[in-house]
C-alpha atoms as a PDB file:
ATOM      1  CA  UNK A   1      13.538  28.758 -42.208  1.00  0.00           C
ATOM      2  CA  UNK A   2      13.685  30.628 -38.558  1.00  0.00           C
ATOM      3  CA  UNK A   3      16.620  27.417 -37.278  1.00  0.00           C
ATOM      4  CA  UNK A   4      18.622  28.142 -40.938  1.00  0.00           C
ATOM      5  CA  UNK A   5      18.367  31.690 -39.902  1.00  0.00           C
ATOM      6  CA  UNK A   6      19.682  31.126 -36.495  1.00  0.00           C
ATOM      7  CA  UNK A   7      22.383  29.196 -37.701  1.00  0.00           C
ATOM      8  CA  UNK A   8      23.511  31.721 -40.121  1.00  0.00           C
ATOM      9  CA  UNK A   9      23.529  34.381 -37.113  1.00  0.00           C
ATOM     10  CA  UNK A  10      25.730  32.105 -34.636  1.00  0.00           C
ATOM     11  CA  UNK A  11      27.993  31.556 -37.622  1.00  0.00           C
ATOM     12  CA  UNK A  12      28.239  35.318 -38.568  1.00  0.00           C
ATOM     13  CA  UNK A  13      29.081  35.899 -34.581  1.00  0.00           C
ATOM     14  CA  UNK A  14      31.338  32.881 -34.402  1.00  0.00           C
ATOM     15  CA  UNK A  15      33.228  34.649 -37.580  1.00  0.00           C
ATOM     16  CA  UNK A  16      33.432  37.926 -35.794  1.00  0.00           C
ATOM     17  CA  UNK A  17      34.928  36.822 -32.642  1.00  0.00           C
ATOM     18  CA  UNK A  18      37.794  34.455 -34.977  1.00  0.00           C
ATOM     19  CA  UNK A  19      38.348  37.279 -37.004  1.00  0.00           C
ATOM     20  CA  UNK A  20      38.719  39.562 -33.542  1.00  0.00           C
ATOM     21  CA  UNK A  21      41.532  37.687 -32.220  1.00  0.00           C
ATOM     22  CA  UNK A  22      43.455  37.242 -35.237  1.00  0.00           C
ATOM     23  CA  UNK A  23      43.612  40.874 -35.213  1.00  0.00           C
ATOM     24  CA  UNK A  24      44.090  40.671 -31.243  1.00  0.00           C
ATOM     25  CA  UNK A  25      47.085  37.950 -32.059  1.00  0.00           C
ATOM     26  CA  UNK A  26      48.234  40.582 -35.053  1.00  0.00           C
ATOM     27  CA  UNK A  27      48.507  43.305 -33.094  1.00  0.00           C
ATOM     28  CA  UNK A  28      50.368  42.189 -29.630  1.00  0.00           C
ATOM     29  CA  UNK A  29      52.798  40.004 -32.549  1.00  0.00           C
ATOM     30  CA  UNK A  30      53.622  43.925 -33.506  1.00  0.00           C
ATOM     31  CA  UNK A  31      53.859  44.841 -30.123  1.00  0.00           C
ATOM     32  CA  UNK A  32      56.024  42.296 -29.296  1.00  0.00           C
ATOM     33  CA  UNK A  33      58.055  42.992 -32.393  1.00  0.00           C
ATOM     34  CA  UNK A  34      58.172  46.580 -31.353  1.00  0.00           C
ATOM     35  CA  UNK A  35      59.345  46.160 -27.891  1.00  0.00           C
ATOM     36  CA  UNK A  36      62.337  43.571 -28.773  1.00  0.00           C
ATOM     37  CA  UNK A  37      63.410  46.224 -30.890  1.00  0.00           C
ATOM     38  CA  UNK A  38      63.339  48.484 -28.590  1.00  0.00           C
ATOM     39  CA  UNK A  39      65.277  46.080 -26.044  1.00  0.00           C
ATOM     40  CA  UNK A  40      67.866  45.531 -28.539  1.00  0.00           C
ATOM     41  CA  UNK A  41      68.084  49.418 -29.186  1.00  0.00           C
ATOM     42  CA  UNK A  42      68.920  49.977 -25.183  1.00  0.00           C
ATOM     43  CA  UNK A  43      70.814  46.966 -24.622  1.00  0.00           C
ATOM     44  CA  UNK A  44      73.394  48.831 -27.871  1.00  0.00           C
ATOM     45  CA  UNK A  45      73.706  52.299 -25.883  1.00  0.00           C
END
């Protein structure tokens, strides 16, 4: 029972980290979104 336990906890932390840099990937996707509009808004003055 301990080793199914185990597992479940490595799984849990494995599903954290994905779930971490999906919202890592999410957020520099707005960044990057943010600062080409941004570019586009200087290269118009």
């Amino acid at each position: 029972m301990a080793q199914i336990e185990g597992l479940i906890a490595s799984n849990v932390e494995i599903t954290a980290s994905e779930h971490s840099l999906h919202e890592a990937k999410n957020h520099l996707e707005k960044v990057g979104k943010s600062r080409k509009e941004a570019g586009g808004r200087a290269s118009e003055r």
